[in-house]
Protein backbone atom coordinates (compact mmCIF):
# COMPACT_ATOMS: atom_id res chain seq x y z
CA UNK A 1 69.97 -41.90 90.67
CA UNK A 2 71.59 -39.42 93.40
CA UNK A 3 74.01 -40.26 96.14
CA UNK A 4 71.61 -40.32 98.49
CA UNK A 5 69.56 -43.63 96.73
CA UNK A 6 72.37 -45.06 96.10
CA UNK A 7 73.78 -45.03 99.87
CA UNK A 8 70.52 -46.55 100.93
CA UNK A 9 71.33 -49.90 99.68
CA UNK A 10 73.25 -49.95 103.08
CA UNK A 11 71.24 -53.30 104.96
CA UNK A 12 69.81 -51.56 107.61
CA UNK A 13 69.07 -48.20 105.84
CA UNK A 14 67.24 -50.56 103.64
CA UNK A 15 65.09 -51.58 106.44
CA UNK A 16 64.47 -48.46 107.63
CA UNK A 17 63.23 -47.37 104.25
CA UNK A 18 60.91 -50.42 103.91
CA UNK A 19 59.57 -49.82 107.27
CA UNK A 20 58.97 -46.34 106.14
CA UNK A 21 57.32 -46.91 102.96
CA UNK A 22 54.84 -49.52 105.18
CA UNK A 23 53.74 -46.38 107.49
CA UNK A 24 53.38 -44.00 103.96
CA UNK A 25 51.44 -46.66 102.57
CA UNK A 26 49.21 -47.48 106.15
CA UNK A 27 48.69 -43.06 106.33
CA UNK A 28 47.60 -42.48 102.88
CA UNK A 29 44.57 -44.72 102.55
CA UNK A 30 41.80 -42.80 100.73
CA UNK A 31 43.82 -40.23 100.55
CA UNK A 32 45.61 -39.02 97.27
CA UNK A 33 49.56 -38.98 97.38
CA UNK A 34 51.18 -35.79 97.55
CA UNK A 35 54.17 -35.00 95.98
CA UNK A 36 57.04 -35.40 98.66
CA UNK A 37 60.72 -34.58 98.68
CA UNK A 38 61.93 -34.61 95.12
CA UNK A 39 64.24 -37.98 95.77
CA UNK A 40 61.01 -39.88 96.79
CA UNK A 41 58.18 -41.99 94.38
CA UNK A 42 54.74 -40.54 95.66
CA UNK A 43 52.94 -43.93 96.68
CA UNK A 44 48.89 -44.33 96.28
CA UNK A 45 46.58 -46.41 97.63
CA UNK A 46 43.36 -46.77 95.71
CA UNK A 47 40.57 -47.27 97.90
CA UNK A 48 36.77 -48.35 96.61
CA UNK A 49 33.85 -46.49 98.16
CA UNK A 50 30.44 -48.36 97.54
CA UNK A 51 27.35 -46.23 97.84
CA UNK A 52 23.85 -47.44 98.01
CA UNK A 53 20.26 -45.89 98.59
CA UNK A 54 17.72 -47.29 100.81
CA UNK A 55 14.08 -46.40 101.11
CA UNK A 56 12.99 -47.77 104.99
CA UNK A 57 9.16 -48.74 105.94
CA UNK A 58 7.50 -49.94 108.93
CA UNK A 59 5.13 -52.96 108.94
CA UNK A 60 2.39 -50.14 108.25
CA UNK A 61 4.32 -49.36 105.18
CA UNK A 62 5.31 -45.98 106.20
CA UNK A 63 8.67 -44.26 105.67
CA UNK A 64 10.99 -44.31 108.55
CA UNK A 65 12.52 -40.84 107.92
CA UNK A 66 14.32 -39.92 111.01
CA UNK A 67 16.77 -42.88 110.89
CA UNK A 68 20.54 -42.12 111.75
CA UNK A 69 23.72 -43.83 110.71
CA UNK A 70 23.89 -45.94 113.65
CA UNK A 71 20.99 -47.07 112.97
CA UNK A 72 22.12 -49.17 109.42
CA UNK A 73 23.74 -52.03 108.90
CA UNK A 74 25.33 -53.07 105.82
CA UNK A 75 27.22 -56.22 104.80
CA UNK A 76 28.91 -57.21 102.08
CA UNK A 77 29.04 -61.12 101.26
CA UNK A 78 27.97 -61.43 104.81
CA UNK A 79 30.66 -59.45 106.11
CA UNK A 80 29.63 -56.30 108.17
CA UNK A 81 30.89 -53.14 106.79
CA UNK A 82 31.97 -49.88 108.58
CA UNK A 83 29.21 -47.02 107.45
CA UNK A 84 31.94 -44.18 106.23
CA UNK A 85 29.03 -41.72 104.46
CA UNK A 86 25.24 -41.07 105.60
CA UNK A 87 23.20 -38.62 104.21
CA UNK A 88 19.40 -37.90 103.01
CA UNK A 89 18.43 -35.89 100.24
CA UNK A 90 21.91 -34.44 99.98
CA UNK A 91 23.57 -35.75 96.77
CA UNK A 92 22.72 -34.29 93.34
CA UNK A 93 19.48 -36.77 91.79
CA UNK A 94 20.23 -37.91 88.42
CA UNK A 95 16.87 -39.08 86.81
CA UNK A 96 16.06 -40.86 83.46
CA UNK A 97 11.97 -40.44 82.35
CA UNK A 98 11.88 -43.84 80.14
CA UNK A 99 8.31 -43.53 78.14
CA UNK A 100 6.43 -45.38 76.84
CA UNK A 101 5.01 -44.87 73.48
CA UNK A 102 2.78 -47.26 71.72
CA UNK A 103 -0.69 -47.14 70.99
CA UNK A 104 -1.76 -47.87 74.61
CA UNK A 105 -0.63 -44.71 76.13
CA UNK A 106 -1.51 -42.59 73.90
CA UNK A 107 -4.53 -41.25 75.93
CA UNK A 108 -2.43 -40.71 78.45
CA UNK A 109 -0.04 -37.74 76.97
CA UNK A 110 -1.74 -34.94 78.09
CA UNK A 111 -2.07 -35.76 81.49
CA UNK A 112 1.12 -36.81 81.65
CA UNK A 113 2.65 -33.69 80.29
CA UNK A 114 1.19 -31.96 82.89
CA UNK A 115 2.17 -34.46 85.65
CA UNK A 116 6.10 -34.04 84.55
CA UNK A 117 5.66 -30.03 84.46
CA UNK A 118 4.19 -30.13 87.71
CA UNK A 119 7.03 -32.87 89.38
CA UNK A 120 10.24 -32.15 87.54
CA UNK A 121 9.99 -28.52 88.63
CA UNK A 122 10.13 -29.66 92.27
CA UNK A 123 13.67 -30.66 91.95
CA UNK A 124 16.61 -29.27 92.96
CA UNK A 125 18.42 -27.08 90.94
CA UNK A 126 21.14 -29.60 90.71
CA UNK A 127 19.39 -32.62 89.92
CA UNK A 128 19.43 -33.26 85.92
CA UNK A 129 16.77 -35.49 83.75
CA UNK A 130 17.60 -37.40 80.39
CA UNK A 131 14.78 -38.41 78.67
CA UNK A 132 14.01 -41.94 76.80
CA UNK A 133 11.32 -43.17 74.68
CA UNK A 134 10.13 -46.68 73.16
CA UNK A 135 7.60 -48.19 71.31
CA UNK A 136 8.87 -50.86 68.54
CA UNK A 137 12.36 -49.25 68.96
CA UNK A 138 13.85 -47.14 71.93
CA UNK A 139 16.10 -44.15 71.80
CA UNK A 140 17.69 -41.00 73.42
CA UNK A 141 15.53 -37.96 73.17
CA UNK A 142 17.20 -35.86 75.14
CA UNK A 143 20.78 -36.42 77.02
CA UNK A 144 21.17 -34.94 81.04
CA UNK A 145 20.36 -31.43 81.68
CA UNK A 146 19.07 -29.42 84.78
CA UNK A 147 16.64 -27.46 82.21
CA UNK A 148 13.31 -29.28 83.98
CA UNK A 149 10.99 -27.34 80.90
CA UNK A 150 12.59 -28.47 78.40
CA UNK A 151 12.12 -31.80 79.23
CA UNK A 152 8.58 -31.22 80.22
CA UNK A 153 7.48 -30.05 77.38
CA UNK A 154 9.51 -32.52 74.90
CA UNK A 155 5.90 -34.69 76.47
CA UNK A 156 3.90 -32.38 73.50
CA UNK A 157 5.48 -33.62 70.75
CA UNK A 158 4.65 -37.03 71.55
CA UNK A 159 2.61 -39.24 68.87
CA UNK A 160 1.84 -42.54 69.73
CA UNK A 161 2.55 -45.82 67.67
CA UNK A 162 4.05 -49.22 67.38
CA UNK A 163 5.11 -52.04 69.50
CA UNK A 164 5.84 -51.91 73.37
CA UNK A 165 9.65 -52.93 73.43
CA UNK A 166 9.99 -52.32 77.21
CA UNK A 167 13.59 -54.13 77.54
CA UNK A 168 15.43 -52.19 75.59
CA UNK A 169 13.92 -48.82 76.80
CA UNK A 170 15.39 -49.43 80.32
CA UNK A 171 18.21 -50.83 78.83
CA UNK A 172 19.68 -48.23 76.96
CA UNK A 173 18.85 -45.76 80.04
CA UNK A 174 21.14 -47.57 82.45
CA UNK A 175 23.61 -47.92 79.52
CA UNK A 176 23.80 -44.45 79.58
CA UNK A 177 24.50 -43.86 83.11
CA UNK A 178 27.06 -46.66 82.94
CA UNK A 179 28.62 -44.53 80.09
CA UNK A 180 28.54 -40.89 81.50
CA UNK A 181 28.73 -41.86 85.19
CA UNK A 182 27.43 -38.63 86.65
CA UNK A 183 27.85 -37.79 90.44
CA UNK A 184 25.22 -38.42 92.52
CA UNK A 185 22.43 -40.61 92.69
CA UNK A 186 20.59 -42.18 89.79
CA UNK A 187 17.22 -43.99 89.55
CA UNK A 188 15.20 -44.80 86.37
CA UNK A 189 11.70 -43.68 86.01
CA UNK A 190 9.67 -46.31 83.81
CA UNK A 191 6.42 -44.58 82.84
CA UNK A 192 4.22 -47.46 80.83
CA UNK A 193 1.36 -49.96 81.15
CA UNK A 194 3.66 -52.27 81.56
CA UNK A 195 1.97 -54.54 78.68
CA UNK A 196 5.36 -55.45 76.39
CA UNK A 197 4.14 -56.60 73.28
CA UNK A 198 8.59 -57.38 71.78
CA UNK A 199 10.76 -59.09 73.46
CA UNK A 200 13.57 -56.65 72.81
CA UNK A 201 17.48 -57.50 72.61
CA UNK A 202 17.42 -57.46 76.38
CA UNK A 203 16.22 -60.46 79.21
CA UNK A 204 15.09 -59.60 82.82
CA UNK A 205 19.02 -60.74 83.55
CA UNK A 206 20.37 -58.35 81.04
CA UNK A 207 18.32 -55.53 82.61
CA UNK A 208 19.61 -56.53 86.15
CA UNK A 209 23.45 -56.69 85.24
CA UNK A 210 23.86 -53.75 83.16
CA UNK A 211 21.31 -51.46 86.33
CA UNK A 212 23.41 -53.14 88.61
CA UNK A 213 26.73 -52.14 86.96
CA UNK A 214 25.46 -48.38 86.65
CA UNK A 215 24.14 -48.20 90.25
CA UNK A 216 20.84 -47.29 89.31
CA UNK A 217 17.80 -48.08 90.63
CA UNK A 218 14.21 -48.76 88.69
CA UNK A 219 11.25 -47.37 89.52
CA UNK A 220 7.69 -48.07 88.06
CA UNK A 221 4.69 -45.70 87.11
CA UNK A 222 2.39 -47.66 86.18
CA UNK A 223 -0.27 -46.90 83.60
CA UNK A 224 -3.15 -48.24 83.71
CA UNK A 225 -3.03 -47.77 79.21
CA UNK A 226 -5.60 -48.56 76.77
CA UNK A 227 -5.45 -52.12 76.45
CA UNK A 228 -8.88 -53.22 75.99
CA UNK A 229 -7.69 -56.86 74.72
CA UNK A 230 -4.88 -56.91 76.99
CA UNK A 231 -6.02 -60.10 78.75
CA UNK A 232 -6.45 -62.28 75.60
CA UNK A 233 -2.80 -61.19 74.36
CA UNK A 234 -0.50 -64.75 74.41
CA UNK A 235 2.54 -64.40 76.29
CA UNK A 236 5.48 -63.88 73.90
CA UNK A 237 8.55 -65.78 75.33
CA UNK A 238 11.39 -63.59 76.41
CA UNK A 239 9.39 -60.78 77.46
CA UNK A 240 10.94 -59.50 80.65
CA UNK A 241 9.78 -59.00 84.40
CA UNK A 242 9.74 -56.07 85.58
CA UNK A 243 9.07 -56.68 88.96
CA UNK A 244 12.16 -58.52 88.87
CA UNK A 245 14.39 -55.34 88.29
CA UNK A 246 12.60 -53.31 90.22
CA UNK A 247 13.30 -55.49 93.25
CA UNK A 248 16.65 -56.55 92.57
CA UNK A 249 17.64 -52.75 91.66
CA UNK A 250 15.85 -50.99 94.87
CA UNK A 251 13.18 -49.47 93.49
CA UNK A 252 9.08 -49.66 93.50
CA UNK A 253 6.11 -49.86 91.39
CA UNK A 254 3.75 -47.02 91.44
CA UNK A 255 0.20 -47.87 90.40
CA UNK A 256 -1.58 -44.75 88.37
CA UNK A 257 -5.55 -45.80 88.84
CA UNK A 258 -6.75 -43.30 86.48
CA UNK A 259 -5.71 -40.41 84.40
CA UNK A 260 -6.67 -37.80 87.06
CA UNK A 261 -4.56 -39.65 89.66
CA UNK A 262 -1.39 -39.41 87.73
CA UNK A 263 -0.20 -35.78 88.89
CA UNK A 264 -0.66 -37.08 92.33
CA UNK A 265 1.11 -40.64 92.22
CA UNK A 266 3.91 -38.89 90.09
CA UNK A 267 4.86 -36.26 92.58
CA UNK A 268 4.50 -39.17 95.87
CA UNK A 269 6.99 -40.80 93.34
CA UNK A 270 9.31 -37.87 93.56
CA UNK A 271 8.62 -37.70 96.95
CA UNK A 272 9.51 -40.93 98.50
CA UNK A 273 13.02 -41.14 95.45
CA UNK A 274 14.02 -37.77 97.38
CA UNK A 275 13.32 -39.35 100.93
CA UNK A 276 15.87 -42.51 100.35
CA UNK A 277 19.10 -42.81 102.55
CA UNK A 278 22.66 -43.27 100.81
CA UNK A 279 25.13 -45.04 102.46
CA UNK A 280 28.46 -45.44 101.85
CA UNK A 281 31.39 -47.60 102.59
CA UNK A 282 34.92 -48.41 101.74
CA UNK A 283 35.45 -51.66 99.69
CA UNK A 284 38.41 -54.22 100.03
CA UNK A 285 36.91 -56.23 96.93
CA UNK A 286 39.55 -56.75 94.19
CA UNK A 287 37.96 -55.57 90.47
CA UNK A 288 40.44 -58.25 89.11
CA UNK A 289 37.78 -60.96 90.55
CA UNK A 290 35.31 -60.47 87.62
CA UNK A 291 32.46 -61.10 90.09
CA UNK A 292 29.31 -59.43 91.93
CA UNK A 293 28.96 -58.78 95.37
CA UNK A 294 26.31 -59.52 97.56
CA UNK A 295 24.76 -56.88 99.43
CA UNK A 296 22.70 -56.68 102.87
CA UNK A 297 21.15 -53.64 104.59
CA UNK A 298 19.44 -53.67 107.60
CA UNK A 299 18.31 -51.99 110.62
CA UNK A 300 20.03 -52.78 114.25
CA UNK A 301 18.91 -55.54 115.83
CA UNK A 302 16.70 -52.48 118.39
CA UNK A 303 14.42 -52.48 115.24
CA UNK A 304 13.56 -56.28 115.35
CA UNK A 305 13.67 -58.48 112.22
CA UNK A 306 13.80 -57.41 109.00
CA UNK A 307 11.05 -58.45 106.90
CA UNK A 308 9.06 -58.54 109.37
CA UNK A 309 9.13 -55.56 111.72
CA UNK A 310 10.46 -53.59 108.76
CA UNK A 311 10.89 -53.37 105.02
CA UNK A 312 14.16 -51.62 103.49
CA UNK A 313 14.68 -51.35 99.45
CA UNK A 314 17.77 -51.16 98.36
CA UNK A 315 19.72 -52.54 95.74
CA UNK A 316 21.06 -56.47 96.58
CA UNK A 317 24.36 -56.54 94.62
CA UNK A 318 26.85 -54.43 93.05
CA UNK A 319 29.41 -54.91 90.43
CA UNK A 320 33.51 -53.62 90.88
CA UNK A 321 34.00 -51.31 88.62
CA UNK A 322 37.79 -50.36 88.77
């Protein structure tokens, strides 16, 4: 310790230098610490910011695209938050094709290989796609990359088979991005009949918790699948509801009428995922609590009631993650 520490020990040079280290600590919110005069410790301040995305509709059900930031409100456990970051269609779109691949669908690969050629090459050049499969068992095919093609045309090796284990498809997909956490925003693209046949490792809660934790949101194309038996098939406990994540994640279900539909409902997919707002705000939740959060968005109180006057998806919760 130098002469100079140790003659601030002095009473009121000790105040001053608490009173001191108060304003350093007040200035440097969300800001890193710098490295100051050599007999100084640099003090930081970590500060949380929370981001969300939020698809608005009227009571017509169309998108409300020319929203601004005053617009939003957002609370957190009922508390109203200050809006810090507001964008649309700005942030890099990390995207996660989870296919289905039993018996059911397998009509539908060649329309569908031409549905994902035609959408995924709409993207940005910095959005990246990982790609997921399940039938009895679900797995990686292919990790994140901004190579669209490649992923496109992964669709053409494709051979149908097995059981329809739906849980842990979307499971291990927002495992992943709770693993490799990449920037940006990150939605999950479920592209199956929706007709589980296995219960899977996973429940509906499982599903919401571990989307939740990775900040991802679920969205649904829905096939309609060859299931000509569908309707006499007894309902295997444990099976998990979809509809559920969807709407507790932010997303939406996409109905695909018919094969020569799904280019079309695909790409109004894309579209309305690349039309969603992201909002951000800065946190004073402690990640020691071990505990969700409750979320709110709304429009100001100008737009009337929500629910009613308007419809806003976003995700309802979020977990700390320190």
């Amino acid at each position: 310790m130098n002469h100079r520490a140790r003659r601030s020990r002095s009473p009121w040079r000790l105040f001053n230098a608490l009173v001191s280290s108060f304003v350093i600590v007040t200035l440097l919110v969300a800001i890193p610490a710098r490295t100051r005069a050599q007999d100084q410790i640099p003090i930081r301040v970590e500060v949380s910011l929370v981001m969300l995305d939020a698809t608005v509709k009227n009571k017509a059900g169309q998108i409300m695209g020319d929203l601004k930031k005053e617009d939003f409100e957002v609370r957190e456990d009922g508390v109203k938050q200050n809006i810090a970051l507001f964008s649309r269609d700005e942030l890099p779109l990390n995207v996660a094709l989870v296919v289905d691949l039993s018996d059911s669908i397998g009509p539908f690969f060649g329309a569908l290989h031409d549905a994902s050629m035609a959408t995924l090459s709409s993207l940005k050049s910095d959005d990246a796609v990982a790609l997921f499969t399940f039938s009895t068992k679900a797995e990686l095919r292919t990790a994140l990359t901004k190579d669209k093609t490649a992923i496109a045309d992964e669709f053409e090796t494709f051979h149908a088979g097995g059981a329809t284990n739906i849980s842990d498809g979307i499971f291990i997909a927002a495992q992943y991005f709770l693993k490799e956490a990449p920037k940006g925003r990150r939605v999950i693209i479920l592209i199956s009949d929706d007709v589980s046949t296995l219960g899977g490792a996973h429940n509906t809660q499982d599903l919401v918790t571990e989307a939740t934790a990775a900040d991802v949101s679920l969205y649904n194309l829905k096939i309609p699948g060859d299931n000509p038996n569908s309707i006499y098939r007894p309902i295997i406990p444990g099976l998990m509801n979809i509809g559920k994540v969807v709407e507790q994640t932010g997303g939406e279900i996409f109905d695909v009428p018919n094969a020569a539909a799904l280019n079309g409902v695909f790409q109004a997919m894309m579209q309305r995922i690349r039309t969603r707002y992201t909002l951000g705000y800065y946190t004073s939740a402690n990640g020691a609590e071990g505990k969700p959060h409750k979320l709110d968005v709304r429009l100001a109180s100008s737009f009337g009631s929500k629910g009613r006057n308007y419809v806003i998806l976003a995700k309802s919760g979020y977990y700390f993650i320190p």
